[in-house]
PDB file of N, CA and C in Angstrom:
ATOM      1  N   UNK A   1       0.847  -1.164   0.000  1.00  0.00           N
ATOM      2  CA  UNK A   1       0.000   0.000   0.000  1.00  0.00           C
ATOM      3  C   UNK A   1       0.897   1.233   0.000  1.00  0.00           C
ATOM      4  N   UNK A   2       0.532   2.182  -0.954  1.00  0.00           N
ATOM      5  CA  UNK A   2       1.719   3.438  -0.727  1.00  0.00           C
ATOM      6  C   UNK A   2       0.983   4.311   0.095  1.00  0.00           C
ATOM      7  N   UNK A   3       2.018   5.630   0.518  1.00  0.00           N
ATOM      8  CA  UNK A   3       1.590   6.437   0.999  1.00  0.00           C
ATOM      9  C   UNK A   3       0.340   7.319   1.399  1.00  0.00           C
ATOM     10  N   UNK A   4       0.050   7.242  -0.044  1.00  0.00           N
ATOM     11  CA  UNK A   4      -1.495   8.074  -0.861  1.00  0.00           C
ATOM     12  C   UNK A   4      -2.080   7.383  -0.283  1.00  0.00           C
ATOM     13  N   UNK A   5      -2.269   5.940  -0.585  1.00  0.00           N
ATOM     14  CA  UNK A   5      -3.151   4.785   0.032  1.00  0.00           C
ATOM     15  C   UNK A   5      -3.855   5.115   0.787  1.00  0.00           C
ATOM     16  N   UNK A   6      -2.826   5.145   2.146  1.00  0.00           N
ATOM     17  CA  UNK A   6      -3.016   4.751   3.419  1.00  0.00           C
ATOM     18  C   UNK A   6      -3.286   6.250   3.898  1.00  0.00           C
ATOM     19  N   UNK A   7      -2.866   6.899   3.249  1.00  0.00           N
ATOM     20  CA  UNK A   7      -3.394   8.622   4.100  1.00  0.00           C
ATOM     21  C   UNK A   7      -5.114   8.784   3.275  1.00  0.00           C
ATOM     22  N   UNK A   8      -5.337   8.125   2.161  1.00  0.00           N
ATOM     23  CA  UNK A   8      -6.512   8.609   1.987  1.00  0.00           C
ATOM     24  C   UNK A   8      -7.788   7.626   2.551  1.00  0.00           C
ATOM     25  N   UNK A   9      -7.572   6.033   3.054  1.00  0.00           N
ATOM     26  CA  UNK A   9      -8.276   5.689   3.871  1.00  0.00           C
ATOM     27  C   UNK A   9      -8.156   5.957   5.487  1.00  0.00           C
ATOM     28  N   UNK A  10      -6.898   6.638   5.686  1.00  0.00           N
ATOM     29  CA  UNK A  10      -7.181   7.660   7.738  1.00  0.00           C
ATOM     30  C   UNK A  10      -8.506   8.299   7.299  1.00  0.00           C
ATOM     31  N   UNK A  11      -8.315   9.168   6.403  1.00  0.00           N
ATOM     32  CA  UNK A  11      -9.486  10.235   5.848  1.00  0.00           C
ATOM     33  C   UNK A  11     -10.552  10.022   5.950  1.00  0.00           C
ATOM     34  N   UNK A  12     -10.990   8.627   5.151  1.00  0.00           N
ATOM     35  CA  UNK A  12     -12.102   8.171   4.694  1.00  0.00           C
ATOM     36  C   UNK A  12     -12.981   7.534   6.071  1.00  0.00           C
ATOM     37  N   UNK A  13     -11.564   7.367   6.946  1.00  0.00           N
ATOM     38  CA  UNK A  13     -12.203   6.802   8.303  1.00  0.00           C
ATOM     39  C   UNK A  13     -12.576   7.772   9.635  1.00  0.00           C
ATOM     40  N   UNK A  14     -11.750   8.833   9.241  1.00  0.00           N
ATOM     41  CA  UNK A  14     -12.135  10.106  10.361  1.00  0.00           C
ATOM     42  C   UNK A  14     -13.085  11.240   9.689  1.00  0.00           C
ATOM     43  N   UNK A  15     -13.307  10.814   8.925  1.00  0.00           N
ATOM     44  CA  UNK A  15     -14.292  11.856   8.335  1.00  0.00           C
ATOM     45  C   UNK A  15     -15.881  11.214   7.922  1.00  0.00           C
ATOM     46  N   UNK A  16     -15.729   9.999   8.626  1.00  0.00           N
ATOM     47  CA  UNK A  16     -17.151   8.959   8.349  1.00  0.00           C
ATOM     48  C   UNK A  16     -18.290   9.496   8.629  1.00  0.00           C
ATOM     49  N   UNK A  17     -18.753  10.764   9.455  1.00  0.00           N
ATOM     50  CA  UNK A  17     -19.821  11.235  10.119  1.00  0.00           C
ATOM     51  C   UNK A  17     -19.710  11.978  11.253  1.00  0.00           C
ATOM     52  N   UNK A  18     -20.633  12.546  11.531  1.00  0.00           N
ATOM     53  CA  UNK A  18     -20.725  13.164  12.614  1.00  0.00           C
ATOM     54  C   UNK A  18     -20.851  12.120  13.945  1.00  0.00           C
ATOM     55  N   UNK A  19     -20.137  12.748  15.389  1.00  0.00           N
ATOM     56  CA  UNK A  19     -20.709  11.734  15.561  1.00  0.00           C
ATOM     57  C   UNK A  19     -21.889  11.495  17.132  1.00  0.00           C
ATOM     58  N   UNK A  20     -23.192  12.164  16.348  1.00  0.00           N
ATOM     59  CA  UNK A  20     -24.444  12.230  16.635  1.00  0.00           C
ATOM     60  C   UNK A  20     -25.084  10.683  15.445  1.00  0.00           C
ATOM     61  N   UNK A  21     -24.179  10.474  14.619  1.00  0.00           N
ATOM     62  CA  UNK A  21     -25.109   9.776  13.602  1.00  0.00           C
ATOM     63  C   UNK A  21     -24.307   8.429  13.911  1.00  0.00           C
ATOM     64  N   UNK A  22     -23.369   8.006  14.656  1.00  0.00           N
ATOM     65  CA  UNK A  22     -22.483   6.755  15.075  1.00  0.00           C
ATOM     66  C   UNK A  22     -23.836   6.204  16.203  1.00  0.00           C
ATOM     67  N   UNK A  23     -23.749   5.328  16.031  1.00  0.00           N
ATOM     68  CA  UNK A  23     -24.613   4.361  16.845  1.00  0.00           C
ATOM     69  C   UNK A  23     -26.227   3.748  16.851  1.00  0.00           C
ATOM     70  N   UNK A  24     -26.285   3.359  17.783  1.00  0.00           N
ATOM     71  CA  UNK A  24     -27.695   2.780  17.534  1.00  0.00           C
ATOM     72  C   UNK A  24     -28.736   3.612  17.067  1.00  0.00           C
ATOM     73  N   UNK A  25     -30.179   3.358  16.783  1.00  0.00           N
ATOM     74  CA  UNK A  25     -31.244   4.402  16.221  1.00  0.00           C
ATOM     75  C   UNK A  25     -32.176   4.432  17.253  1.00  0.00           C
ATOM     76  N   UNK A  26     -32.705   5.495  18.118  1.00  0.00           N
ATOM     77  CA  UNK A  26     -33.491   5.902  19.359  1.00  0.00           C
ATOM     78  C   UNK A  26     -34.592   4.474  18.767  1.00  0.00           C
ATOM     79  N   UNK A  27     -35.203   4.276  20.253  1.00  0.00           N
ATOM     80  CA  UNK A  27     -36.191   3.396  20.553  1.00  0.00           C
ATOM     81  C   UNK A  27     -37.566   4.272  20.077  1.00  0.00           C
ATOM     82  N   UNK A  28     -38.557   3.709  19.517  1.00  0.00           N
ATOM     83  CA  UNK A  28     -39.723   3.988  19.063  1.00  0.00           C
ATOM     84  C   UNK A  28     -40.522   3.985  20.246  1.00  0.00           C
ATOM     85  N   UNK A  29     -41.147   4.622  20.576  1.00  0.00           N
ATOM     86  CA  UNK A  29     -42.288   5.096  21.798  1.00  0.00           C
ATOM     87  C   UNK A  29     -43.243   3.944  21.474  1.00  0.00           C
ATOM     88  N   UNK A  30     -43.777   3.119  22.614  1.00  0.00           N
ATOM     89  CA  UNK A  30     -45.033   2.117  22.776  1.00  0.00           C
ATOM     90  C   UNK A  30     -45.703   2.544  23.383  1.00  0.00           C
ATOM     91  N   UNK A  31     -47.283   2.153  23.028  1.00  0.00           N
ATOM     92  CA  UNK A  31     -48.308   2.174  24.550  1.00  0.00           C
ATOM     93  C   UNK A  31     -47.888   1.136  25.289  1.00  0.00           C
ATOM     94  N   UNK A  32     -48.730   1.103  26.386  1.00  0.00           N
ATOM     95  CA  UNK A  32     -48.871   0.768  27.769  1.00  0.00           C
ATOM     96  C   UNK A  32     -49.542  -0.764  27.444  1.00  0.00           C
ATOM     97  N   UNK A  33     -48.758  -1.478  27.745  1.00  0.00           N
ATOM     98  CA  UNK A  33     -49.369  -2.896  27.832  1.00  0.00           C
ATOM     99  C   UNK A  33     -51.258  -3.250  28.466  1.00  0.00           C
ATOM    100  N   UNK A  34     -51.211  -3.928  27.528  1.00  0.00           N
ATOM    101  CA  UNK A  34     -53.152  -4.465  27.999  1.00  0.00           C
ATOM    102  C   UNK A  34     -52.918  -5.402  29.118  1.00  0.00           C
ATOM    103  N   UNK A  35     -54.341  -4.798  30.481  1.00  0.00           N
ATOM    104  CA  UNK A  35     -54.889  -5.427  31.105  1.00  0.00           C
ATOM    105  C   UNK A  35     -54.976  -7.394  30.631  1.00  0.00           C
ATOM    106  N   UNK A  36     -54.352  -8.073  31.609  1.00  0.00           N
ATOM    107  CA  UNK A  36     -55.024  -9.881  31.719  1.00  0.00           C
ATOM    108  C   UNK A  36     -54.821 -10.202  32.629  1.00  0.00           C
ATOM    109  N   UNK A  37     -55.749 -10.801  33.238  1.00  0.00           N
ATOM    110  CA  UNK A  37     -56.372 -11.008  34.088  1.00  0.00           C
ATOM    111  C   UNK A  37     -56.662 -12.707  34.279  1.00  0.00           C
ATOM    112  N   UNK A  38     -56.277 -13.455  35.395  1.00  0.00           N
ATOM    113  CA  UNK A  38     -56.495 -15.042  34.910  1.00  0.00           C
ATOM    114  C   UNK A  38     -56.530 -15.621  36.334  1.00  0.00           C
ATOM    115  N   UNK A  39     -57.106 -16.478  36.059  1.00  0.00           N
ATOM    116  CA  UNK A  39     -57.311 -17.625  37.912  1.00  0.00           C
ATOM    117  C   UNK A  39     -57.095 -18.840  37.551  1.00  0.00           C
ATOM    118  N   UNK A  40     -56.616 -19.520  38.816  1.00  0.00           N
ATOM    119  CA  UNK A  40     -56.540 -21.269  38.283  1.00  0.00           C
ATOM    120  C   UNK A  40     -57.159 -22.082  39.528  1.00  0.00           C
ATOM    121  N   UNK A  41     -58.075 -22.555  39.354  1.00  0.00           N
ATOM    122  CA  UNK A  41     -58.764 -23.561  40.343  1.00  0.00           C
ATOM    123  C   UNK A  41     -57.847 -24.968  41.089  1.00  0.00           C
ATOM    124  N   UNK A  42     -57.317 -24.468  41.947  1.00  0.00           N
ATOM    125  CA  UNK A  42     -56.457 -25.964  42.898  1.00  0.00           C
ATOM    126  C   UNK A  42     -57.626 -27.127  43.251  1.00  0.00           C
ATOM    127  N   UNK A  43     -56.819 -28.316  43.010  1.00  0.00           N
ATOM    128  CA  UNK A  43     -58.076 -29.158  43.394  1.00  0.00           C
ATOM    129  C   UNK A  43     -57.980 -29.821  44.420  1.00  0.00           C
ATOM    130  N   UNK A  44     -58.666 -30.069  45.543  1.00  0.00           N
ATOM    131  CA  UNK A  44     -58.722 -30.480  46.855  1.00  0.00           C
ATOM    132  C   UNK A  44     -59.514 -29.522  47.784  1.00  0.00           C
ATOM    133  N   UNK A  45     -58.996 -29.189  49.089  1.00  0.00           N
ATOM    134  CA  UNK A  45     -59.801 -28.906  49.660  1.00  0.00           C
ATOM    135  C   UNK A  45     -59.312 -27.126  49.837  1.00  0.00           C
ATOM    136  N   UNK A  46     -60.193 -25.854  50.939  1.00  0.00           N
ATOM    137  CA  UNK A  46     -59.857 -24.715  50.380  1.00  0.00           C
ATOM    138  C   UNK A  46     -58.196 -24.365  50.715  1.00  0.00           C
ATOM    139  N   UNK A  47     -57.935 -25.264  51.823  1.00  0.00           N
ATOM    140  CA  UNK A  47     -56.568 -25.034  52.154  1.00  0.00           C
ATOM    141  C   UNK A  47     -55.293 -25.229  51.215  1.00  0.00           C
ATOM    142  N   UNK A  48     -55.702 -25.822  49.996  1.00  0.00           N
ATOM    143  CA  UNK A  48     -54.395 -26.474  49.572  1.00  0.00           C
ATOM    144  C   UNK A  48     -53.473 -25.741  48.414  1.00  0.00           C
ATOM    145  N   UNK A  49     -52.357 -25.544  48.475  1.00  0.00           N
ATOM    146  CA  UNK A  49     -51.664 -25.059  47.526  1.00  0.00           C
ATOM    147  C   UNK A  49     -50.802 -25.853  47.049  1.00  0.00           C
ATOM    148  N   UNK A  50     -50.278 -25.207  45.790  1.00  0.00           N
ATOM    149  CA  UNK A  50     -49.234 -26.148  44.945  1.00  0.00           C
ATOM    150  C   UNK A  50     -48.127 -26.057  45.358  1.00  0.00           C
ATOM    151  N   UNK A  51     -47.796 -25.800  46.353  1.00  0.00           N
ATOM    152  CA  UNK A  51     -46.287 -25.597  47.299  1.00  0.00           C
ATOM    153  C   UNK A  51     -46.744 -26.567  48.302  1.00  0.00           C
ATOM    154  N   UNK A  52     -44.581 -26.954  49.004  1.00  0.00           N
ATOM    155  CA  UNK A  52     -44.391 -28.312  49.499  1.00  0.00           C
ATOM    156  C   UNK A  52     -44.383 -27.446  51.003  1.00  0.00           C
ATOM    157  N   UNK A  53     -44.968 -27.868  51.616  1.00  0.00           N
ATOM    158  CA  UNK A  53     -44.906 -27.284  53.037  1.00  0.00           C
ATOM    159  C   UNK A  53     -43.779 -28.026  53.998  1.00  0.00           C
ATOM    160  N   UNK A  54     -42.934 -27.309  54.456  1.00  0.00           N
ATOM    161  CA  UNK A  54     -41.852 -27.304  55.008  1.00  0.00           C
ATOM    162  C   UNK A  54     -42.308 -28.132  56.819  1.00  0.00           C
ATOM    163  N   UNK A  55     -41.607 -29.047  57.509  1.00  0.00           N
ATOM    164  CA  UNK A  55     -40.471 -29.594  56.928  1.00  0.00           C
ATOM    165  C   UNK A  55     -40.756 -30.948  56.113  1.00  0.00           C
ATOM    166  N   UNK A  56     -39.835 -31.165  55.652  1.00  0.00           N
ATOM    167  CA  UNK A  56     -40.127 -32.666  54.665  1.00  0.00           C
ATOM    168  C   UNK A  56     -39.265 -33.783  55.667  1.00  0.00           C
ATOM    169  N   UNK A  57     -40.247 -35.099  55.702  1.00  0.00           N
ATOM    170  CA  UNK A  57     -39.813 -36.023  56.453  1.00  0.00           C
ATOM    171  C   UNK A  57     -39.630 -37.043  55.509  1.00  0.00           C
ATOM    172  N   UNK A  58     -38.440 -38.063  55.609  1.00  0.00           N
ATOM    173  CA  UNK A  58     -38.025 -39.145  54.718  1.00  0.00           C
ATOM    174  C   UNK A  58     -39.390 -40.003  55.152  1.00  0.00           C
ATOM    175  N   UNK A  59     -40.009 -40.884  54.531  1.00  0.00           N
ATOM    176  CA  UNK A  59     -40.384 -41.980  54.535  1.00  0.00           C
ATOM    177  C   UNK A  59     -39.842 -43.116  55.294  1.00  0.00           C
ATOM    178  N   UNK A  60     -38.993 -43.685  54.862  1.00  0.00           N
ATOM    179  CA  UNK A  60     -38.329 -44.278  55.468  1.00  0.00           C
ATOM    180  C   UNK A  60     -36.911 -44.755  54.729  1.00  0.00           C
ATOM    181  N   UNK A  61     -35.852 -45.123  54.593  1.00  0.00           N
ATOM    182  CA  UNK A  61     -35.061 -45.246  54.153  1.00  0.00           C
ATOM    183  C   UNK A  61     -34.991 -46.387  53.082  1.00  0.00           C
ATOM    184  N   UNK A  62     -35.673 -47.279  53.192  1.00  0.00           N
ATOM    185  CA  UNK A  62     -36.371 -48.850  52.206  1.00  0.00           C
ATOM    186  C   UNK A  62     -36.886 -48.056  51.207  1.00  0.00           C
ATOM    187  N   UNK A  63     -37.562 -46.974  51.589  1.00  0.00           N
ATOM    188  CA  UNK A  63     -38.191 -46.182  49.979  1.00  0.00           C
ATOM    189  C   UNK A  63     -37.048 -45.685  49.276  1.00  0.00           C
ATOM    190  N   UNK A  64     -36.309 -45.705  49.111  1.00  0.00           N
ATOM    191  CA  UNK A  64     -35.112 -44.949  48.941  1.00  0.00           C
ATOM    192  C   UNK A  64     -34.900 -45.799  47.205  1.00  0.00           C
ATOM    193  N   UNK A  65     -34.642 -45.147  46.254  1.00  0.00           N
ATOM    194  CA  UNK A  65     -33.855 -46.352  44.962  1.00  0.00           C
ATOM    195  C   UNK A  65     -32.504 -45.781  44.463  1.00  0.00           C
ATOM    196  N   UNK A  66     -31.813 -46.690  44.104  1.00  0.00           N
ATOM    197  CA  UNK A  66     -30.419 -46.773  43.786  1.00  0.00           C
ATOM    198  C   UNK A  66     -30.312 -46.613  42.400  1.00  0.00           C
ATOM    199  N   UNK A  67     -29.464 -46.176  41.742  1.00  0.00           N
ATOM    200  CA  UNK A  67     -28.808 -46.567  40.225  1.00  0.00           C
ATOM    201  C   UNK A  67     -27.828 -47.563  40.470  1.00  0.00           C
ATOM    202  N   UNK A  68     -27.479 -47.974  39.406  1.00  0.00           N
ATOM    203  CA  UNK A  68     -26.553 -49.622  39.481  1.00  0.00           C
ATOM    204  C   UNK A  68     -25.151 -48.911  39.872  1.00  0.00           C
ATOM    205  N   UNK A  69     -24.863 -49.502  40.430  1.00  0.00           N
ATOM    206  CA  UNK A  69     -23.493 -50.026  41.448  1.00  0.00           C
ATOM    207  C   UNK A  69     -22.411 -49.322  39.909  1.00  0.00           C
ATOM    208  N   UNK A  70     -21.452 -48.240  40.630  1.00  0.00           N
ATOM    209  CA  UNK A  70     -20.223 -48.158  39.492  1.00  0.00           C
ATOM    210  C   UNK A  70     -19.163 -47.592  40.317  1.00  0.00           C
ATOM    211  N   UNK A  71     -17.642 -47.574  39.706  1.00  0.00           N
ATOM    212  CA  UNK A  71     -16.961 -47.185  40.158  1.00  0.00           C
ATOM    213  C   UNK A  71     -16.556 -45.683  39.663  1.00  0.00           C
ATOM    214  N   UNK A  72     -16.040 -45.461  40.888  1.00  0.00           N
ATOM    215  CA  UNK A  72     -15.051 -43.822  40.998  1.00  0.00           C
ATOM    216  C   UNK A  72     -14.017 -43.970  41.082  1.00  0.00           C
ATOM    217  N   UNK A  73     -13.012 -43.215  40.561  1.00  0.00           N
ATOM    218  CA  UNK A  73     -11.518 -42.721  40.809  1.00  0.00           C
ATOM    219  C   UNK A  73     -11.342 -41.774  41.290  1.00  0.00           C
ATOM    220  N   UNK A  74      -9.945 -41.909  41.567  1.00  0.00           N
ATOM    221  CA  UNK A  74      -9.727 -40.057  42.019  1.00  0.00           C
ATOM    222  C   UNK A  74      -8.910 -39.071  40.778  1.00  0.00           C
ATOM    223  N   UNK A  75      -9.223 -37.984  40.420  1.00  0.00           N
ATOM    224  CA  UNK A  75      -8.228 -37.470  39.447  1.00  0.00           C
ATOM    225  C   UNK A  75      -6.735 -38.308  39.225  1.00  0.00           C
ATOM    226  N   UNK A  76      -6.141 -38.489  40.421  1.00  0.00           N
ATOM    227  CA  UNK A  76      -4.769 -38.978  40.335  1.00  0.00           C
ATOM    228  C   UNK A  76      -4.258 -40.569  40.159  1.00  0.00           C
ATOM    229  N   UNK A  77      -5.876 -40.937  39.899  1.00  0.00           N
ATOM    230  CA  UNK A  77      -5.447 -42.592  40.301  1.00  0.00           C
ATOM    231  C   UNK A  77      -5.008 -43.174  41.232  1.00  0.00           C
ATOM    232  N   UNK A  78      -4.873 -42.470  42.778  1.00  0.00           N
ATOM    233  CA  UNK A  78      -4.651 -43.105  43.437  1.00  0.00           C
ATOM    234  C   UNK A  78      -5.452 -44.137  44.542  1.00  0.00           C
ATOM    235  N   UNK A  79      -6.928 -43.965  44.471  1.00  0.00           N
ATOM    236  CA  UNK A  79      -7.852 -44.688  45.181  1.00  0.00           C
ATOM    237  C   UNK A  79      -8.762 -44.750  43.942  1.00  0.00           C
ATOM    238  N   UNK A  80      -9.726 -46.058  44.576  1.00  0.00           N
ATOM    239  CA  UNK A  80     -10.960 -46.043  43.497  1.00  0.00           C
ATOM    240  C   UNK A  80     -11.845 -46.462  44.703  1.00  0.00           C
ATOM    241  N   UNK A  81     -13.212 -46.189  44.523  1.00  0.00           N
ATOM    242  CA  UNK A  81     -14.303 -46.998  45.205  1.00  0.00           C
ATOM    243  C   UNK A  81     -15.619 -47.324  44.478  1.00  0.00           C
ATOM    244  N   UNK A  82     -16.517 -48.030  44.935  1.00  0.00           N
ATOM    245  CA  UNK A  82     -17.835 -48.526  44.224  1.00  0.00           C
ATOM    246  C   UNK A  82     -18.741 -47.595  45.256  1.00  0.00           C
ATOM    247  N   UNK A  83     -19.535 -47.036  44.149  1.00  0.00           N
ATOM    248  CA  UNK A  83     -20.832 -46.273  44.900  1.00  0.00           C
ATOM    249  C   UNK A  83     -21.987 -46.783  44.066  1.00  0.00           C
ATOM    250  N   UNK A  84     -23.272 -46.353  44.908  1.00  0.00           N
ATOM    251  CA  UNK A  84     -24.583 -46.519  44.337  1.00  0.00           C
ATOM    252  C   UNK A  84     -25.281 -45.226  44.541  1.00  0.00           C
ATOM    253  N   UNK A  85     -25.567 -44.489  43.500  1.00  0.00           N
ATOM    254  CA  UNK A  85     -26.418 -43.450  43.562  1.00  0.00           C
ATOM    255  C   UNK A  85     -27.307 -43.253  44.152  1.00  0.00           C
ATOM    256  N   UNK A  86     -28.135 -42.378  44.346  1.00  0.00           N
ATOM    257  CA  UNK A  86     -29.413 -42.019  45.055  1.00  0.00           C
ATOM    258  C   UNK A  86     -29.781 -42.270  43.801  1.00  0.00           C
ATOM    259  N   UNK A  87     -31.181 -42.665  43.430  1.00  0.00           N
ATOM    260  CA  UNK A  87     -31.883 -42.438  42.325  1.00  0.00           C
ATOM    261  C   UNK A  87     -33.250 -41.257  42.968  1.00  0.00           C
ATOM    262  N   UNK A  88     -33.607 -41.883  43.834  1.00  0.00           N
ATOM    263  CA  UNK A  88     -35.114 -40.792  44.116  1.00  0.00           C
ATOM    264  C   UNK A  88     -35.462 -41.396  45.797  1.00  0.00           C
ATOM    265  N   UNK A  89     -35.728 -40.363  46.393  1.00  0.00           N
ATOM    266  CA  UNK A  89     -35.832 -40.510  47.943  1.00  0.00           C
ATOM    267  C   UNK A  89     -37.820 -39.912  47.980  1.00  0.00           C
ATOM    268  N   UNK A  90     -38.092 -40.274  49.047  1.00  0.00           N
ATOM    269  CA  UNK A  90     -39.636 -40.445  49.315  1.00  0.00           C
ATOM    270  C   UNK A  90     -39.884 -39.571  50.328  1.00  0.00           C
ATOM    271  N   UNK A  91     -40.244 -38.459  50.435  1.00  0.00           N
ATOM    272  CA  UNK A  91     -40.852 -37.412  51.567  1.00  0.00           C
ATOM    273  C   UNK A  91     -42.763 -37.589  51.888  1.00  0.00           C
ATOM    274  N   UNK A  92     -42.697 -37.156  52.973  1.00  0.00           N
ATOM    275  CA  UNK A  92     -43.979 -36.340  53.564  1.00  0.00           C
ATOM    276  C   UNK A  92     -43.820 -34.740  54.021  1.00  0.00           C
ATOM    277  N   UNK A  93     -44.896 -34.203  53.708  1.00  0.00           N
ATOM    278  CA  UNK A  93     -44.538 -32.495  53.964  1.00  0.00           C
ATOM    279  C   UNK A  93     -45.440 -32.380  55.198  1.00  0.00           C
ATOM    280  N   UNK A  94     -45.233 -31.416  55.367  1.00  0.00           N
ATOM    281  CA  UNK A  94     -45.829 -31.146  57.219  1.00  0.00           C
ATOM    282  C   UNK A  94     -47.407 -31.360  56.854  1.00  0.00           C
ATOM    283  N   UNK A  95     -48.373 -30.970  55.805  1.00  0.00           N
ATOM    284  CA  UNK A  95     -50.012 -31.441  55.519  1.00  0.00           C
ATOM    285  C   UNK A  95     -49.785 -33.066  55.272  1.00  0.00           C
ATOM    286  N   UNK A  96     -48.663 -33.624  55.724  1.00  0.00           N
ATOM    287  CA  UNK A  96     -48.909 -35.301  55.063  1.00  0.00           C
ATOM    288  C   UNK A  96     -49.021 -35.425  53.900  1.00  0.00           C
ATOM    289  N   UNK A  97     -48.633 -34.214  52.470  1.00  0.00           N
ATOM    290  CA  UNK A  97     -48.886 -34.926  51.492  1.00  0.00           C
ATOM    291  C   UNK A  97     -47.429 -35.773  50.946  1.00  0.00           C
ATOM    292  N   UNK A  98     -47.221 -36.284  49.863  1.00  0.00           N
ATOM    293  CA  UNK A  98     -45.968 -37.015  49.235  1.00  0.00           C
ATOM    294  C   UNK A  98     -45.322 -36.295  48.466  1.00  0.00           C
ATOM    295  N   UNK A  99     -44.162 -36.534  48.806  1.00  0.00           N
ATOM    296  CA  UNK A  99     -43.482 -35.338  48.015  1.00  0.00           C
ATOM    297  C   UNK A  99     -42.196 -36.581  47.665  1.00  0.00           C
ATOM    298  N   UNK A 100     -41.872 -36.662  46.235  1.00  0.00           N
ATOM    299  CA  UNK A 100     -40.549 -37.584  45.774  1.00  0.00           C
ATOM    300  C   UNK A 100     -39.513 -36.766  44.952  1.00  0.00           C
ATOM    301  N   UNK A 101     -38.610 -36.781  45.341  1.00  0.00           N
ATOM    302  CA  UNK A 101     -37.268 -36.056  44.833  1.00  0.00           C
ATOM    303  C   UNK A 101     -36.528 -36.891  43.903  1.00  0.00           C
ATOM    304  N   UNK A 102     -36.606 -36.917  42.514  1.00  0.00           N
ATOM    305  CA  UNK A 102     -35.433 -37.336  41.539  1.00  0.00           C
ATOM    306  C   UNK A 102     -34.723 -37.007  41.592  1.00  0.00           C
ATOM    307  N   UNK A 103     -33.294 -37.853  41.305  1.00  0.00           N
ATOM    308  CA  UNK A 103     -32.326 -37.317  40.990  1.00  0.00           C
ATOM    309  C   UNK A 103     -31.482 -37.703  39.266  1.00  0.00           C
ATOM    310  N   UNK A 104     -30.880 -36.998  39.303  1.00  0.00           N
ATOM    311  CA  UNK A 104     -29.958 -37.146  37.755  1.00  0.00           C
ATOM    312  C   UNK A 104     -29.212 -38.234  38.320  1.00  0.00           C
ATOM    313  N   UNK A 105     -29.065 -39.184  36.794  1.00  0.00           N
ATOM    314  CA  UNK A 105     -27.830 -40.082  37.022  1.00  0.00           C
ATOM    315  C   UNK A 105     -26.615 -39.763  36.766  1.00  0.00           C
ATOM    316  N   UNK A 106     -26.713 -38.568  36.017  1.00  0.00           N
ATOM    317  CA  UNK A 106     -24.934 -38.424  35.729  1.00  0.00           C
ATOM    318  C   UNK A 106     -24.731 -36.677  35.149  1.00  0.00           C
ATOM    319  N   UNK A 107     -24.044 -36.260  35.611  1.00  0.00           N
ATOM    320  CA  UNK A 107     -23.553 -34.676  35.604  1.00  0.00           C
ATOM    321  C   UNK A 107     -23.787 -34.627  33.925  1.00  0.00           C
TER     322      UNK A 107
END
């Protein structure tokens, strides 16, 4: 690129606009979002909601299920062991209802 070149694209680049006209284009004015309005009928009795009421009690530990038996290492290879996952544990919430917790088998 010669001289001329390169001095006449500085030019072409500092002389691109004002700069009121560099950037985004103002946001367009909206109305005011419409009124909605909505209900949802719970079913049972008037007390009941779709939330787990605190505290949650295990079932018992026999409710409990496993994923199949695998082994772990350690980053370094220096220990290994066999574990069994939680698969899903069995609650009661303080109204007595059932509450069951899944879990993922693998990250």
């Amino acid at each position: 690129m010669s001289g001329k070149d390169l001095t006449e694209a500085l030019r072409a680049l500092t002389e691109q606009g004002k700069p009121e006209d560099i950037g985004p284009a103002a946001m367009k004015t909206r109305g005011a979002a419409g009124i909605s309005r909505a209900s949802a009928l719970l079913g049972g009795d008037n007390n009941s909601t779709s939330a787990i009421a605190s505290p949650l009690t295990e079932t018992g530990y026999l409710m409990r299920t496993f994923y199949a038996e695998r082994s772990i290492r350690s980053s370094d290879g220096l220990w290994a062991m066999k574990i069994k996952p939680v698969k899903s544990i069995q609650f009661t919430d303080a109204r007595q209802d059932p509450v069951q917790i899944n879990f993922a088998d693998r990250p």
